[in-house]
C-alpha atoms as a PDB file:
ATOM      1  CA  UNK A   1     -23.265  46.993  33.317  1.00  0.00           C
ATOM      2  CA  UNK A   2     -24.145  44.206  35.919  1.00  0.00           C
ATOM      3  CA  UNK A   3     -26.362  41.471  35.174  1.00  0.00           C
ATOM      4  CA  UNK A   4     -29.496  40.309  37.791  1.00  0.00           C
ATOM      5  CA  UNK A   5     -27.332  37.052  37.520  1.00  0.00           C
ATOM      6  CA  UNK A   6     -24.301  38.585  38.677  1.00  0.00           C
ATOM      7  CA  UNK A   7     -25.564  40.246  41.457  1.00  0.00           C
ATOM      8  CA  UNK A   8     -27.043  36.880  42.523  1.00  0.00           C
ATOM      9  CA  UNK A   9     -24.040  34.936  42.554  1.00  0.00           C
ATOM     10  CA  UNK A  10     -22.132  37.386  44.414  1.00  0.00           C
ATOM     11  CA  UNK A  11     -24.398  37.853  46.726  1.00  0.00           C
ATOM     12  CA  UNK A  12     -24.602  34.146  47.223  1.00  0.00           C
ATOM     13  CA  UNK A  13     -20.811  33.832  47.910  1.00  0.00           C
ATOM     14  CA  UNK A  14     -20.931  35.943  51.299  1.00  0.00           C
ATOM     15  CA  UNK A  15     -23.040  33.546  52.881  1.00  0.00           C
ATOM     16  CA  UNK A  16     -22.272  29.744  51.867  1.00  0.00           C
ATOM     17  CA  UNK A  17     -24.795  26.562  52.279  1.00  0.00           C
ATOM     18  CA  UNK A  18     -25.043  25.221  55.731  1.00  0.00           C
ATOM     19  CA  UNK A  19     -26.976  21.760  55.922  1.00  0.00           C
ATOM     20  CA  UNK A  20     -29.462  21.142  58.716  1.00  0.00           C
ATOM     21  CA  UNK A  21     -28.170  17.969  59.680  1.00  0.00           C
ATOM     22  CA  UNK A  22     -24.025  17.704  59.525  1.00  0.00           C
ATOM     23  CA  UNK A  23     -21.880  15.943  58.047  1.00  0.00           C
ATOM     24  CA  UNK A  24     -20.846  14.182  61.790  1.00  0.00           C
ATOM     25  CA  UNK A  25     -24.349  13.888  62.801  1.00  0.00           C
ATOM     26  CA  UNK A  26     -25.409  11.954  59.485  1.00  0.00           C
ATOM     27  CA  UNK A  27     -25.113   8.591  60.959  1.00  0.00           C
ATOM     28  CA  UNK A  28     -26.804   8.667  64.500  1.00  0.00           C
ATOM     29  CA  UNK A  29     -30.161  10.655  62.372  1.00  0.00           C
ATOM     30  CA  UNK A  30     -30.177   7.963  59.645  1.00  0.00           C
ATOM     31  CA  UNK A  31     -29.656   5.214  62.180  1.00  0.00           C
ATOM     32  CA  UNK A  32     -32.640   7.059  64.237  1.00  0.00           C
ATOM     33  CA  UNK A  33     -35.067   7.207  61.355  1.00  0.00           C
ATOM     34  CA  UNK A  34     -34.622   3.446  60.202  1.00  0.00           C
ATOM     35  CA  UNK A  35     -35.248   2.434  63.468  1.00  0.00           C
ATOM     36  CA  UNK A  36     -38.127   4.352  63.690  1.00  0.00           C
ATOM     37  CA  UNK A  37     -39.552   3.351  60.586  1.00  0.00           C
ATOM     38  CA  UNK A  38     -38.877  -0.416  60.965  1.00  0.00           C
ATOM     39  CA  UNK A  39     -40.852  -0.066  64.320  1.00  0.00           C
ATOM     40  CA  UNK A  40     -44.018   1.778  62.514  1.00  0.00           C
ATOM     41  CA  UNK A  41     -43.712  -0.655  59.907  1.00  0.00           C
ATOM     42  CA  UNK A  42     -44.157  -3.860  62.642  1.00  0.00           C
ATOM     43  CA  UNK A  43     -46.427  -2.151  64.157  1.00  0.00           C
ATOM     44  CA  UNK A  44     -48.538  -1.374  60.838  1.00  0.00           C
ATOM     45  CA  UNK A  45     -48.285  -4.782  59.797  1.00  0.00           C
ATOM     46  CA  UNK A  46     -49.826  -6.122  62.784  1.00  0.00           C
ATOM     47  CA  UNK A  47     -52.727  -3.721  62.388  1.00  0.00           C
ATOM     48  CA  UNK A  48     -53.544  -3.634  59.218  1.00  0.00           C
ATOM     49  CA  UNK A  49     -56.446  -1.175  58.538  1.00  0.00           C
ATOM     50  CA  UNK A  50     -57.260   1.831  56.638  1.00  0.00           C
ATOM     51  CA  UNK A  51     -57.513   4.269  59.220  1.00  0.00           C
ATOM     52  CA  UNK A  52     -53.716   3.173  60.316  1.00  0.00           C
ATOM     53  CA  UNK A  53     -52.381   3.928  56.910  1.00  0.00           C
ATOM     54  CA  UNK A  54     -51.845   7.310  57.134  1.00  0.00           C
ATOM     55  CA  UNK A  55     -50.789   7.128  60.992  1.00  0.00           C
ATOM     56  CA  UNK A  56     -48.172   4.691  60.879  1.00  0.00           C
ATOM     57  CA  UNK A  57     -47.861   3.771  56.732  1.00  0.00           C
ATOM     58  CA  UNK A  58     -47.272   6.956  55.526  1.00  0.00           C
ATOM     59  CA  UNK A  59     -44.882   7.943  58.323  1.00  0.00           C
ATOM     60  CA  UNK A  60     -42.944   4.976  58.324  1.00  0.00           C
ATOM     61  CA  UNK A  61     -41.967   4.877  54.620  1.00  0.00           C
ATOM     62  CA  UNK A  62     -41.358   8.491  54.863  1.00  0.00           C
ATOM     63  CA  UNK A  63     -38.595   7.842  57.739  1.00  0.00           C
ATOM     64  CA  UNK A  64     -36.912   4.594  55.529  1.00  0.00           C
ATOM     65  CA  UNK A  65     -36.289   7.409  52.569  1.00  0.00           C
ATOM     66  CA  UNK A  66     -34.628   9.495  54.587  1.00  0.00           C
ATOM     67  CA  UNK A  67     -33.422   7.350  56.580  1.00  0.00           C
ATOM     68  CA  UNK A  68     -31.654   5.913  53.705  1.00  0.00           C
ATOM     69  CA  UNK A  69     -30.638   8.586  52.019  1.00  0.00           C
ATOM     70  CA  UNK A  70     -28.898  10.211  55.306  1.00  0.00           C
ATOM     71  CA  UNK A  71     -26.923   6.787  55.869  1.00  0.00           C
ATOM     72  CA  UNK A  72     -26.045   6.621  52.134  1.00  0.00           C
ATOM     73  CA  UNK A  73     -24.696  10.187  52.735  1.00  0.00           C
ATOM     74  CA  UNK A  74     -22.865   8.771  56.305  1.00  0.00           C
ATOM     75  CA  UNK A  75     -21.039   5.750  54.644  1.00  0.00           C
ATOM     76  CA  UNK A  76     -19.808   8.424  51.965  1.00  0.00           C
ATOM     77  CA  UNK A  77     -21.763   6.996  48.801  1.00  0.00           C
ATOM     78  CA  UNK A  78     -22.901  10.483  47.436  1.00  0.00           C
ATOM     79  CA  UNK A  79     -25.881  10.049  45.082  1.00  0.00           C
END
């Protein structure tokens, strides 16, 4: 008798995990987004107001996580 499990995992083994973003194209994204978010975060700071918080705030810290993590991931540091 097969298991629900089972039938998962094999299943699962015909067609393996591609990432979106590979492994040779790590750096140049993570570069991109901390670029991008150190210019939203200048231009935040010199604007300060509440209206620009989710325009450029919100987008800019969003990039610097990735943007880490992808560079982490580039420099081979696996967390």
């Amino acid at each position: 008798m097969s298991s629900p499990l089972l039938d998962v995992w094999e299943a699962a083994s015909a067609s393996p995990y591609r990432p979106t973003v590979g492994k040779s194209s790590q750096f140049p994204v993570g570069f991109l987004l901390l670029l991008i978010s150190l210019i939203l975060t200048g231009v935040f700071s010199l604007n300060r107001s509440f209206i620009n918080l989710p325009l450029l705030g919100i987008p800019a810290s969003l990039a610097f996580g990735f943007g880490a993590v992808y560079m982490i991931c580039a420099v081979g540091v696996y967390v």
